[in-house]
PDB file of N, CA and C in Angstrom:
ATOM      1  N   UNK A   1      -1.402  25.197  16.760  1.00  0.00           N
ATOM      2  CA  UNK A   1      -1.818  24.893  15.405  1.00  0.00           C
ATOM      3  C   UNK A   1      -0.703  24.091  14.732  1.00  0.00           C
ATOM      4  N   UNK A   2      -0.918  23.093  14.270  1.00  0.00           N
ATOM      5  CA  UNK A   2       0.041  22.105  13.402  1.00  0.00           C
ATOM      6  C   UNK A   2       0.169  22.608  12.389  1.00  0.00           C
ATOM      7  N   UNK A   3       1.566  22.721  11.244  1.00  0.00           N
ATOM      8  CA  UNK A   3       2.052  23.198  10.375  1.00  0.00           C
ATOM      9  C   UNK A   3       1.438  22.320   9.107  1.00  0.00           C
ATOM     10  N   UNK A   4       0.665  22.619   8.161  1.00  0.00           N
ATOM     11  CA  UNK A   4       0.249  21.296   7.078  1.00  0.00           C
ATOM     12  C   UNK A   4       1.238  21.752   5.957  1.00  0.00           C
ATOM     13  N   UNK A   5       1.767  20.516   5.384  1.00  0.00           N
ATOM     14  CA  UNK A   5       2.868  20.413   4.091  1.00  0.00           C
ATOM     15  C   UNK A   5       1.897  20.863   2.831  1.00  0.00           C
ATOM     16  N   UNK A   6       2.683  21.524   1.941  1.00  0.00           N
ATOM     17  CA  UNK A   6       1.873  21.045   0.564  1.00  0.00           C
ATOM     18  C   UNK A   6       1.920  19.367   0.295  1.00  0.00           C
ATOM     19  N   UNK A   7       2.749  18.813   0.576  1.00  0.00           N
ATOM     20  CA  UNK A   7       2.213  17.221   0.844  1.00  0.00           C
ATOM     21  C   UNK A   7       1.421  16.617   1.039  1.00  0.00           C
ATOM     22  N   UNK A   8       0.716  17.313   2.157  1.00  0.00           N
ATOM     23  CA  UNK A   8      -0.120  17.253   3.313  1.00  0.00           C
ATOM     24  C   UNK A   8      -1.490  17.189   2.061  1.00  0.00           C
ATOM     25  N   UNK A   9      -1.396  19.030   1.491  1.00  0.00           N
ATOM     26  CA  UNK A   9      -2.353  18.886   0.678  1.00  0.00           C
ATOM     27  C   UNK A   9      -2.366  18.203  -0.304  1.00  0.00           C
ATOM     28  N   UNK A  10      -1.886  18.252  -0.671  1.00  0.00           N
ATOM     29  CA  UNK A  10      -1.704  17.250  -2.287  1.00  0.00           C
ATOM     30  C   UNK A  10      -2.080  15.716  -2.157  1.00  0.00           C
ATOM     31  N   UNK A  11      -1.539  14.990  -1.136  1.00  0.00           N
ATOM     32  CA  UNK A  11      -2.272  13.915  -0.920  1.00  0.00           C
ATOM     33  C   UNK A  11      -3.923  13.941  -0.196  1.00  0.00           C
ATOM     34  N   UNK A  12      -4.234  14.619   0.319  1.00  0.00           N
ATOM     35  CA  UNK A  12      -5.305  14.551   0.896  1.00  0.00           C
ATOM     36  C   UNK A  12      -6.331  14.962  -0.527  1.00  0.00           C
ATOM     37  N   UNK A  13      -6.195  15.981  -1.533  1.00  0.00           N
ATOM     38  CA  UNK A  13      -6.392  16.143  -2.479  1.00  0.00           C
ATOM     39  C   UNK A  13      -6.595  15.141  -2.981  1.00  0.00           C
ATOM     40  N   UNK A  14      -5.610  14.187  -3.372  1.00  0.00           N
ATOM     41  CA  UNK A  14      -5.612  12.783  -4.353  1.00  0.00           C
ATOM     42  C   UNK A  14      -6.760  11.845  -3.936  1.00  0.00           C
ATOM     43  N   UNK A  15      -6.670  11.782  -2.337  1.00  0.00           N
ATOM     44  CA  UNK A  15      -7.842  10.929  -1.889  1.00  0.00           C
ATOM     45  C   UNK A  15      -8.985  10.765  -2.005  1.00  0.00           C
ATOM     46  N   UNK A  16      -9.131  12.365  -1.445  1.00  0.00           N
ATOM     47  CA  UNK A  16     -10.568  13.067  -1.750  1.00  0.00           C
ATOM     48  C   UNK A  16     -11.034  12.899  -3.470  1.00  0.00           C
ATOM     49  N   UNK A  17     -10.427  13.160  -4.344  1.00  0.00           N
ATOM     50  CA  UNK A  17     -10.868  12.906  -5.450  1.00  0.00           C
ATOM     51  C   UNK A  17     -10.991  11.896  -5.878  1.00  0.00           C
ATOM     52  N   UNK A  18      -9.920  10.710  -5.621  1.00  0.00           N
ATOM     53  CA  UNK A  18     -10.283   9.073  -5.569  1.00  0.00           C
ATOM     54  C   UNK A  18     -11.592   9.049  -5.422  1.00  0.00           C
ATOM     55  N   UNK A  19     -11.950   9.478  -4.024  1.00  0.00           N
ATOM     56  CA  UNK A  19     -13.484   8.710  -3.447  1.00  0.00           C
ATOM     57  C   UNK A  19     -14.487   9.779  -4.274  1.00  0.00           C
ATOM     58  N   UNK A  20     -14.446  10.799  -4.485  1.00  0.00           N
ATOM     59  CA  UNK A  20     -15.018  11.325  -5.066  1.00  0.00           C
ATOM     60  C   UNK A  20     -16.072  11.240  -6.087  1.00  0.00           C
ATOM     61  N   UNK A  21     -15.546   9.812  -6.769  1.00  0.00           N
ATOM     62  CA  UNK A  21     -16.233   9.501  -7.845  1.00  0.00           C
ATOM     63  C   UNK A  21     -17.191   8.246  -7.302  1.00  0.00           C
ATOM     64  N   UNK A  22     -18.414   8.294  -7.578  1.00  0.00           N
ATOM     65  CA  UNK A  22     -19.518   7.477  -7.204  1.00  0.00           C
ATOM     66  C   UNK A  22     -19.084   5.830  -7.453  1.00  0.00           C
ATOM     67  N   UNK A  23     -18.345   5.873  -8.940  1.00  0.00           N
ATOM     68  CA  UNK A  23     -18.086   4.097  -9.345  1.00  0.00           C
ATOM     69  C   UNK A  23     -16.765   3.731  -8.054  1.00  0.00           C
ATOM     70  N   UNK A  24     -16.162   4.839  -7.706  1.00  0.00           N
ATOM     71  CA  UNK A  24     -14.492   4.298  -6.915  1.00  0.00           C
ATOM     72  C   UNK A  24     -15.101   4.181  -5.634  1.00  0.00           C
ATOM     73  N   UNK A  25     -16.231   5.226  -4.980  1.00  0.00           N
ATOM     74  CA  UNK A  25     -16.408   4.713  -3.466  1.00  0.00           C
ATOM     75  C   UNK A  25     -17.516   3.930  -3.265  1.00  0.00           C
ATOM     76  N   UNK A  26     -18.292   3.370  -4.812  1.00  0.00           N
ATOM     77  CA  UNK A  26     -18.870   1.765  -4.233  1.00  0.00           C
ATOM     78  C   UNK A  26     -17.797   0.923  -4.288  1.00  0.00           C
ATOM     79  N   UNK A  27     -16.987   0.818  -4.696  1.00  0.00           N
ATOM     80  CA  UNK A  27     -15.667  -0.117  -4.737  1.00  0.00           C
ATOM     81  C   UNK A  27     -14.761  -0.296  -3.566  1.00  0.00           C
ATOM     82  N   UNK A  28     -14.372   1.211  -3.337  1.00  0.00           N
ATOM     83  CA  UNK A  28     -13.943   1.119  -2.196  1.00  0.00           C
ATOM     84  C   UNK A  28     -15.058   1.015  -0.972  1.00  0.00           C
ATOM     85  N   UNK A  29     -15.780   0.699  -1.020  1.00  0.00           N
ATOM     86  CA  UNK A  29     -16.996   0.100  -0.013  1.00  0.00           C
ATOM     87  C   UNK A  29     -16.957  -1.150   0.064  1.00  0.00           C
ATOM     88  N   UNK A  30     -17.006  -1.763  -1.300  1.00  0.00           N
ATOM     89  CA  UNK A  30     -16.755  -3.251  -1.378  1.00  0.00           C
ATOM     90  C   UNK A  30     -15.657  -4.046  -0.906  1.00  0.00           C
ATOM     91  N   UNK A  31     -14.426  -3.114  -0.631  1.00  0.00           N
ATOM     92  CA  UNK A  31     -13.150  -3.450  -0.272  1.00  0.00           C
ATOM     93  C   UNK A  31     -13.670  -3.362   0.783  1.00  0.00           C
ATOM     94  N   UNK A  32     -14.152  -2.322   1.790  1.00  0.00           N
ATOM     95  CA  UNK A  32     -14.409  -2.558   3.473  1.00  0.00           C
ATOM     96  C   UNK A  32     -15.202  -3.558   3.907  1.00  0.00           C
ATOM     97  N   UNK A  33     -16.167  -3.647   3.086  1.00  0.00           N
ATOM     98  CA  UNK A  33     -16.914  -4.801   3.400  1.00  0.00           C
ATOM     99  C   UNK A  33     -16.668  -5.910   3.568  1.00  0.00           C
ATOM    100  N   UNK A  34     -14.997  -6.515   2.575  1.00  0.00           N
ATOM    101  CA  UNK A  34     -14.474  -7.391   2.536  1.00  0.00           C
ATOM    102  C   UNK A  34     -12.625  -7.648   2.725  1.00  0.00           C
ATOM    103  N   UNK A  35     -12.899  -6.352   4.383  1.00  0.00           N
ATOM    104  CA  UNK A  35     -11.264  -6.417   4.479  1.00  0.00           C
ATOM    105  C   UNK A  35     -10.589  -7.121   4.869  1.00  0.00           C
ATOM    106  N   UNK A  36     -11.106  -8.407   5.769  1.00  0.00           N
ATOM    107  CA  UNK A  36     -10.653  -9.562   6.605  1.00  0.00           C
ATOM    108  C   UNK A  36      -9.942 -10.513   5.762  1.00  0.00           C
ATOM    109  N   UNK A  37     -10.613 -11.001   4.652  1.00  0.00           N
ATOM    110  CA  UNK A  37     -10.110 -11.717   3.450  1.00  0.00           C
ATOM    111  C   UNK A  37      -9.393 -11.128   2.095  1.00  0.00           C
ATOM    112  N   UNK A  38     -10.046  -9.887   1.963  1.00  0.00           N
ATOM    113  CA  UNK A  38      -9.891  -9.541   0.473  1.00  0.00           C
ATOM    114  C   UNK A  38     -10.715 -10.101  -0.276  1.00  0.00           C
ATOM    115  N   UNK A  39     -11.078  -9.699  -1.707  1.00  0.00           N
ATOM    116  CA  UNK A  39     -11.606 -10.005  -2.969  1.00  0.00           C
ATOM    117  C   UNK A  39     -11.101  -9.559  -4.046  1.00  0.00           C
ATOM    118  N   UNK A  40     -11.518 -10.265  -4.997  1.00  0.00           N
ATOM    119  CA  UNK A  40     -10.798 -10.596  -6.541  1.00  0.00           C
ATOM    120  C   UNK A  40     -11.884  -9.887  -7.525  1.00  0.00           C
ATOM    121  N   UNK A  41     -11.144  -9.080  -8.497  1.00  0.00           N
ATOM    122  CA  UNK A  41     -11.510  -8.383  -9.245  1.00  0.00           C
ATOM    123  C   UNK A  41     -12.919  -9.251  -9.733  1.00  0.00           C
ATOM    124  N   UNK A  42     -12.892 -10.411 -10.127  1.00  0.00           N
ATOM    125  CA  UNK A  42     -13.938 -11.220 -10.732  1.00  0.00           C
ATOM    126  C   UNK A  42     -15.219 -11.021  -9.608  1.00  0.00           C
ATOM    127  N   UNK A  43     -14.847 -11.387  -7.950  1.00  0.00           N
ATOM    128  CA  UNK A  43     -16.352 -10.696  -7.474  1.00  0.00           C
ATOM    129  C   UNK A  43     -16.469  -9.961  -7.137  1.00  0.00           C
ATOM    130  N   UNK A  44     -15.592  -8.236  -7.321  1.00  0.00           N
ATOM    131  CA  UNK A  44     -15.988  -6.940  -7.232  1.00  0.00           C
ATOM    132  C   UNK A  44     -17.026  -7.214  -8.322  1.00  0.00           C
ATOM    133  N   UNK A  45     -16.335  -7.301  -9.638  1.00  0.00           N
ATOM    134  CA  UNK A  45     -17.223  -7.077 -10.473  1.00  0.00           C
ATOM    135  C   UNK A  45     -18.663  -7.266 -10.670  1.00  0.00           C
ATOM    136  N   UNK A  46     -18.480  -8.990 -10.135  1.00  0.00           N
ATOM    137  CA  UNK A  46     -20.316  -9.239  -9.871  1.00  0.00           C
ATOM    138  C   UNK A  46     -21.216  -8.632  -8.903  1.00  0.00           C
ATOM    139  N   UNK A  47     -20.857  -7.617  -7.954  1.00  0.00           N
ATOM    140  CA  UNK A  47     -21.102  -6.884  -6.831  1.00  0.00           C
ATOM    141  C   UNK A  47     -21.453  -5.493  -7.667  1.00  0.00           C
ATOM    142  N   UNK A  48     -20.481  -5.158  -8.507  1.00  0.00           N
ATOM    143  CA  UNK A  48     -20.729  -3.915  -9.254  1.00  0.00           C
ATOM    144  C   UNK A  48     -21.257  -4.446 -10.974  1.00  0.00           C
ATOM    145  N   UNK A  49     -22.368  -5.391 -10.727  1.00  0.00           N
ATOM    146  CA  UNK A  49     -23.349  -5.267 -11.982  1.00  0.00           C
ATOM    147  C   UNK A  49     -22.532  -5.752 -13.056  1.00  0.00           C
ATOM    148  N   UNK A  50     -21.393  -6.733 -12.640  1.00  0.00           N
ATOM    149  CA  UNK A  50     -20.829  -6.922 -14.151  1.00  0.00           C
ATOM    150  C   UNK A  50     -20.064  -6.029 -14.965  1.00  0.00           C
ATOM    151  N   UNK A  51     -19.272  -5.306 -14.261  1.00  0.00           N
ATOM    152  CA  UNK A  51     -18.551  -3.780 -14.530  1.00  0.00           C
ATOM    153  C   UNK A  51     -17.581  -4.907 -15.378  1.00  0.00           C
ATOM    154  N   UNK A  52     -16.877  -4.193 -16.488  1.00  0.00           N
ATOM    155  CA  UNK A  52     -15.638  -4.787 -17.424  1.00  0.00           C
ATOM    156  C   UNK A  52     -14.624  -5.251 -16.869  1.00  0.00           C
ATOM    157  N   UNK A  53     -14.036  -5.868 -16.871  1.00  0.00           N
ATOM    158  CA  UNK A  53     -12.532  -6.198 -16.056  1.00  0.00           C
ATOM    159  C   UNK A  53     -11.641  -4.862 -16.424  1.00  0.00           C
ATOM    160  N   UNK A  54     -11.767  -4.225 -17.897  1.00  0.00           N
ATOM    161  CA  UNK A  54     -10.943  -3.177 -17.570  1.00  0.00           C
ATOM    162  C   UNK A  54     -11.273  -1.692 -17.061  1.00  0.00           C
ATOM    163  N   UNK A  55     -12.690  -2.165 -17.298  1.00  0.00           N
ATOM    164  CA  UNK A  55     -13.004  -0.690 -16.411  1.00  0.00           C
ATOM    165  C   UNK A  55     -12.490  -1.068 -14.875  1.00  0.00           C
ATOM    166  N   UNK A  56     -12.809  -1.871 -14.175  1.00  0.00           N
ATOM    167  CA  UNK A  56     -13.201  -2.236 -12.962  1.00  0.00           C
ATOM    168  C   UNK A  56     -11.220  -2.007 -12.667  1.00  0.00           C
ATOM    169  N   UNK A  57     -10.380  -2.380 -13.703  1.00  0.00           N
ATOM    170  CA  UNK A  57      -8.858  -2.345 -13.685  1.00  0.00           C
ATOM    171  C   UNK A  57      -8.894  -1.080 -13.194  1.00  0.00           C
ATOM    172  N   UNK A  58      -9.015  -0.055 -14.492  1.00  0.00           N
ATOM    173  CA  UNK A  58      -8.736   1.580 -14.223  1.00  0.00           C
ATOM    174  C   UNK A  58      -9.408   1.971 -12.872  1.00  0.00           C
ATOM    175  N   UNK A  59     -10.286   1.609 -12.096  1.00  0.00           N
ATOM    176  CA  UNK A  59     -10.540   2.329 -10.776  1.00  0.00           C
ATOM    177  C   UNK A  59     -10.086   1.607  -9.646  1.00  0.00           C
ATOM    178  N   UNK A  60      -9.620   0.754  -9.845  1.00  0.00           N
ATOM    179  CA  UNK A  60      -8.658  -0.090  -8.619  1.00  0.00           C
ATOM    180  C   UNK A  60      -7.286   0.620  -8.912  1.00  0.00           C
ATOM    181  N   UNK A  61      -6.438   0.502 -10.239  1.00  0.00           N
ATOM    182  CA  UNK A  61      -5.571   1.053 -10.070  1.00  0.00           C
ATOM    183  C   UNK A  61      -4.676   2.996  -9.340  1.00  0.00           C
ATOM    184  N   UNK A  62      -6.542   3.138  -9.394  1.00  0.00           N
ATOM    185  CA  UNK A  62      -6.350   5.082  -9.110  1.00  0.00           C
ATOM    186  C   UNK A  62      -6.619   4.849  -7.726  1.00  0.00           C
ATOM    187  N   UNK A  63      -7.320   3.973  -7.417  1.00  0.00           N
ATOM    188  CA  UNK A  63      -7.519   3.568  -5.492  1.00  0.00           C
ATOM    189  C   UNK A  63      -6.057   2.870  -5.127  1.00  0.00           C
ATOM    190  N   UNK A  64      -5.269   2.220  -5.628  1.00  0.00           N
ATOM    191  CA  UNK A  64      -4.106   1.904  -5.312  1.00  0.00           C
ATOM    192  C   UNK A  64      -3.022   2.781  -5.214  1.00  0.00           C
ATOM    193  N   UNK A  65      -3.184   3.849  -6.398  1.00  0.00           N
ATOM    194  CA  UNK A  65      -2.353   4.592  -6.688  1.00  0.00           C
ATOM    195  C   UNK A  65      -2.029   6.128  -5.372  1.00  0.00           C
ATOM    196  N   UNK A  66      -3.338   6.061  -5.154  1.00  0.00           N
ATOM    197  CA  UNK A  66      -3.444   7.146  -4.146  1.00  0.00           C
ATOM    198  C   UNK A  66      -3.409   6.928  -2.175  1.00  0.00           C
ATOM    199  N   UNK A  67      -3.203   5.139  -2.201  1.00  0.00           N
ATOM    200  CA  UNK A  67      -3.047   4.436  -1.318  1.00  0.00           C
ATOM    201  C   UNK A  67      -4.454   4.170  -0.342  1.00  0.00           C
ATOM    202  N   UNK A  68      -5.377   3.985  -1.405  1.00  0.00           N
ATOM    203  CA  UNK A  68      -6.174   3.324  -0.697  1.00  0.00           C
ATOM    204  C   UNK A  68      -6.491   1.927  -0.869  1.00  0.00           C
ATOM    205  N   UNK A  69      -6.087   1.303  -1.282  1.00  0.00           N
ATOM    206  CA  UNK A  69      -5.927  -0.288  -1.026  1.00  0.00           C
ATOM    207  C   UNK A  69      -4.861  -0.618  -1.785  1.00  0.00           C
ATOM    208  N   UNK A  70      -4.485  -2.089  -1.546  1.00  0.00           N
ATOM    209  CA  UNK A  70      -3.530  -2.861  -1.902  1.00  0.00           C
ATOM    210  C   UNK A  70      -3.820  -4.181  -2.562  1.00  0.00           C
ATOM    211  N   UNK A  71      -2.720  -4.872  -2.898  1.00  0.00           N
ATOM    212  CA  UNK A  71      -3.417  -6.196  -3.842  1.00  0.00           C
ATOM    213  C   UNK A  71      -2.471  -6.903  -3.281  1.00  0.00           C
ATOM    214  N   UNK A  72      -3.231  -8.331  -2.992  1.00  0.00           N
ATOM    215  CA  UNK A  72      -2.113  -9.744  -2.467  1.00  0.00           C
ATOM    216  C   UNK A  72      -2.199 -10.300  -3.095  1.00  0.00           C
ATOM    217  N   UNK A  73      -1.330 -11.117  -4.056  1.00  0.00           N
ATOM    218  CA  UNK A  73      -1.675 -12.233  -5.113  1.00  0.00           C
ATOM    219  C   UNK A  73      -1.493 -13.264  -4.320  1.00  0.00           C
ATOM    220  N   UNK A  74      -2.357 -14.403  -4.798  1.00  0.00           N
ATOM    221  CA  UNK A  74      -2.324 -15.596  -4.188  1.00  0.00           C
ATOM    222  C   UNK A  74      -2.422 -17.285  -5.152  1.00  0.00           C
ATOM    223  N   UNK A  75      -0.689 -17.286  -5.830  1.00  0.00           N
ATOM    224  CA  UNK A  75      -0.827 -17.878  -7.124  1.00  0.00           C
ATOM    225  C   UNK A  75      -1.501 -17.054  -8.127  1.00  0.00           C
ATOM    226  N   UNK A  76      -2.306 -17.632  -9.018  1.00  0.00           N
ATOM    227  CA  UNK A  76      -2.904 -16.694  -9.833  1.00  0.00           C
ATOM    228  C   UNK A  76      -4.131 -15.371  -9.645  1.00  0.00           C
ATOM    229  N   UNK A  77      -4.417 -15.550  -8.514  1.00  0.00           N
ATOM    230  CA  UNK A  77      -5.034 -14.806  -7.758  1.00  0.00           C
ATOM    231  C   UNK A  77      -5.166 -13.645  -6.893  1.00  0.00           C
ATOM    232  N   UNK A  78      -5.770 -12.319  -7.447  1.00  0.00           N
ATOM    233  CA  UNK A  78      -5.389 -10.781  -7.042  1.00  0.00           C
ATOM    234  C   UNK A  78      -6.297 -11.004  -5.989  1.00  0.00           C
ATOM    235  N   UNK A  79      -5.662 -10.617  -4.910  1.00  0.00           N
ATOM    236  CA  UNK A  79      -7.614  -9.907  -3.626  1.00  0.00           C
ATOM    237  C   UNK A  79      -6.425  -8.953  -3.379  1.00  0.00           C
ATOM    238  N   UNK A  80      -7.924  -7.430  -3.318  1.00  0.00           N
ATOM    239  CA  UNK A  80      -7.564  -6.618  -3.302  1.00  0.00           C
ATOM    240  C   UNK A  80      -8.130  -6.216  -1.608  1.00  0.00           C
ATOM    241  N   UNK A  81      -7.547  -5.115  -1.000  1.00  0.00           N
ATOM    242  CA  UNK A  81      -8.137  -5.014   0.533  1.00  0.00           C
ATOM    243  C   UNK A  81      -7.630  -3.438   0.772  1.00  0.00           C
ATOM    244  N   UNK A  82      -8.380  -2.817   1.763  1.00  0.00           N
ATOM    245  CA  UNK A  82      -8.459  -1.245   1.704  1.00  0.00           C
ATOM    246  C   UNK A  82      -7.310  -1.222   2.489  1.00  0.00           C
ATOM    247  N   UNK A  83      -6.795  -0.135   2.252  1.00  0.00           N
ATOM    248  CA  UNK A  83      -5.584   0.509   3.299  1.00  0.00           C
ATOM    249  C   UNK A  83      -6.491   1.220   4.032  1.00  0.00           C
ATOM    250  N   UNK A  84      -7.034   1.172   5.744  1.00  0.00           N
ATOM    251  CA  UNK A  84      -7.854   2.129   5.993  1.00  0.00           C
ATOM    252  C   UNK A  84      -7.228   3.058   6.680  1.00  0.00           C
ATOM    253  N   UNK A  85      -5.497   2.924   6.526  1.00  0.00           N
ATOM    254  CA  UNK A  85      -4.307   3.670   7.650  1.00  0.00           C
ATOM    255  C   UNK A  85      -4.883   5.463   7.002  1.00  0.00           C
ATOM    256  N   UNK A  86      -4.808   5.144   5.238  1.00  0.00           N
ATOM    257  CA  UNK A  86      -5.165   6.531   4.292  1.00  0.00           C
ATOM    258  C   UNK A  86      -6.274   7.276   4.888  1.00  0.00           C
ATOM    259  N   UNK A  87      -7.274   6.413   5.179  1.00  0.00           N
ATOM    260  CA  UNK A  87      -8.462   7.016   5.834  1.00  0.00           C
ATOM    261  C   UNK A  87      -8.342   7.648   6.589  1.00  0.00           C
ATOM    262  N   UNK A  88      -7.920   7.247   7.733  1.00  0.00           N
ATOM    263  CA  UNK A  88      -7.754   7.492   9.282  1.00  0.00           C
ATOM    264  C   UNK A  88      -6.328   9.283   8.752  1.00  0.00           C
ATOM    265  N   UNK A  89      -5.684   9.136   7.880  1.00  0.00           N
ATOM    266  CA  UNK A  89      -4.738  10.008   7.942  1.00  0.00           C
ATOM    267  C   UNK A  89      -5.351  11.614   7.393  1.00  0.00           C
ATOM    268  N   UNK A  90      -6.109  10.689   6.086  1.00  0.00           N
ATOM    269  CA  UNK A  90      -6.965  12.079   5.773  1.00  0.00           C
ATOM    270  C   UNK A  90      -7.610  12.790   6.762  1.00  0.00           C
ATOM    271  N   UNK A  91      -8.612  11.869   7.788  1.00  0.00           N
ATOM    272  CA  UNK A  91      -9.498  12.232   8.297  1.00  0.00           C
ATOM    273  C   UNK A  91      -8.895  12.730   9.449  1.00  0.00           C
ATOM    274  N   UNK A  92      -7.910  12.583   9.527  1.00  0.00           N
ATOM    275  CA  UNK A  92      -7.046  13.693  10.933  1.00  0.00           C
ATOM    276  C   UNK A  92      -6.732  14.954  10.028  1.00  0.00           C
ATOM    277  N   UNK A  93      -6.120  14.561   8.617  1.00  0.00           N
ATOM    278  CA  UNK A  93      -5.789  15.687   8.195  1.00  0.00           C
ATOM    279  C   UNK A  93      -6.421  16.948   8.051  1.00  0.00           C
ATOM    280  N   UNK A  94      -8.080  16.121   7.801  1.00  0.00           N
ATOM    281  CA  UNK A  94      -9.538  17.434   7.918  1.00  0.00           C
ATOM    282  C   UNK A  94      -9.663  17.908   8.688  1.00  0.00           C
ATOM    283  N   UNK A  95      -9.374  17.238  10.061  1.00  0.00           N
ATOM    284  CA  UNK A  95      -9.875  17.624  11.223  1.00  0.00           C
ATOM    285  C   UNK A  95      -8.777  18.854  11.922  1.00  0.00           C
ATOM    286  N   UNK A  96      -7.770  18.577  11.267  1.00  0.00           N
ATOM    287  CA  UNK A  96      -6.395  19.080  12.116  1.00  0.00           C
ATOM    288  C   UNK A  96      -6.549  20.294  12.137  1.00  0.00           C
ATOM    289  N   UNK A  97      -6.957  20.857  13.712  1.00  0.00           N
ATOM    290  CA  UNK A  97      -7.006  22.394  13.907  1.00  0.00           C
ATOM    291  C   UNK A  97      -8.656  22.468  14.741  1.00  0.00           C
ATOM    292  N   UNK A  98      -9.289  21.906  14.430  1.00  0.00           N
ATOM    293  CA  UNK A  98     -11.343  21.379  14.344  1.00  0.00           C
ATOM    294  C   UNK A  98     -11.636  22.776  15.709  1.00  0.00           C
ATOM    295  N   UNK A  99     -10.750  21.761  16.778  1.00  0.00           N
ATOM    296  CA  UNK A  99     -11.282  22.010  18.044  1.00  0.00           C
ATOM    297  C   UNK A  99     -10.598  23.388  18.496  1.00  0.00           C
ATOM    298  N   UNK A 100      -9.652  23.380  18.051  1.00  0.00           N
ATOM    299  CA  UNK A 100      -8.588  24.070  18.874  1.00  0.00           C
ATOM    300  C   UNK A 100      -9.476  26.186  18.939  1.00  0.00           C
ATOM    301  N   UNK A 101     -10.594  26.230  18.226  1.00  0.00           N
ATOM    302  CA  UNK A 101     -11.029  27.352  18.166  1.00  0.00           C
ATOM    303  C   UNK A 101     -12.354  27.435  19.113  1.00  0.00           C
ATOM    304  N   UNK A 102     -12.643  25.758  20.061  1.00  0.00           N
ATOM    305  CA  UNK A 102     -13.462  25.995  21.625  1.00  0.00           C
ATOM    306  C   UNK A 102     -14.746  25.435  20.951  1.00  0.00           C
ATOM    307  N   UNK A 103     -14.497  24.632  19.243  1.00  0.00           N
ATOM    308  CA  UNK A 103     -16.010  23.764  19.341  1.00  0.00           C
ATOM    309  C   UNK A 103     -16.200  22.476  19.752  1.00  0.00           C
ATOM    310  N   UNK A 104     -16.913  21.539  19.709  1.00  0.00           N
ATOM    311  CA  UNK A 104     -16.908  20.101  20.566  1.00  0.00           C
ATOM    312  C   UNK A 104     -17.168  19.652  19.376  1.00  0.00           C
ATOM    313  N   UNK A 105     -16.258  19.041  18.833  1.00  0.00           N
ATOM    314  CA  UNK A 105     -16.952  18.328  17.817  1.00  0.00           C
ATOM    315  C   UNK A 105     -17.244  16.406  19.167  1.00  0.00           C
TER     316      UNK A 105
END
């Protein structure tokens, strides 16, 4: 059995509640959809119905904050793109222990 940090929890916590919210994981959907290039707040927004620039601000910044994506400027230009390393870490973190009690996942 692997030892989990309160670290451990606390970030996995942060994540989970990131995505949690219906407006952050169409967003962060929109980021997967468009991880090769990135995209700019201007066509998240038209993707999400014309959402405000500052609403659309406040839920990029809590997806950044908790390390699920990142922003490249390019001159005047933000594209934002998912960290999917967070994903992959949570999703070991859920799992960590799964099997070890003889089920198949």
């Amino acid at each position: 059995m692997n030892a989990l940090t309160d670290n451990d929890l606390i970030k996995a916590a942060a994540v989970l509640d990131a995505l949690g919210n219906d407006v952050r994981l169409r967003i962060f959907r929109i980021l997967v959809q468009n991880s090769n290039t990135g995209i700019t707040p201007t066509d998240i927004s038209k993707q999400m119905d014309g959402m405000p620039r500052n609403t659309l601000s406040f839920h990029l910044s809590l997806l950044s904050n908790v390390g699920l994506c990142s922003v490249v400027k390019n001159g005047k230009q933000a594209f934002y793109k998912p960290d999917c390393r967070t994903v992959r870490e949570v999703t070991k973190f859920l799992l960590t222990d799964c099997c070890e009690g003889g089920c198949q996942c």
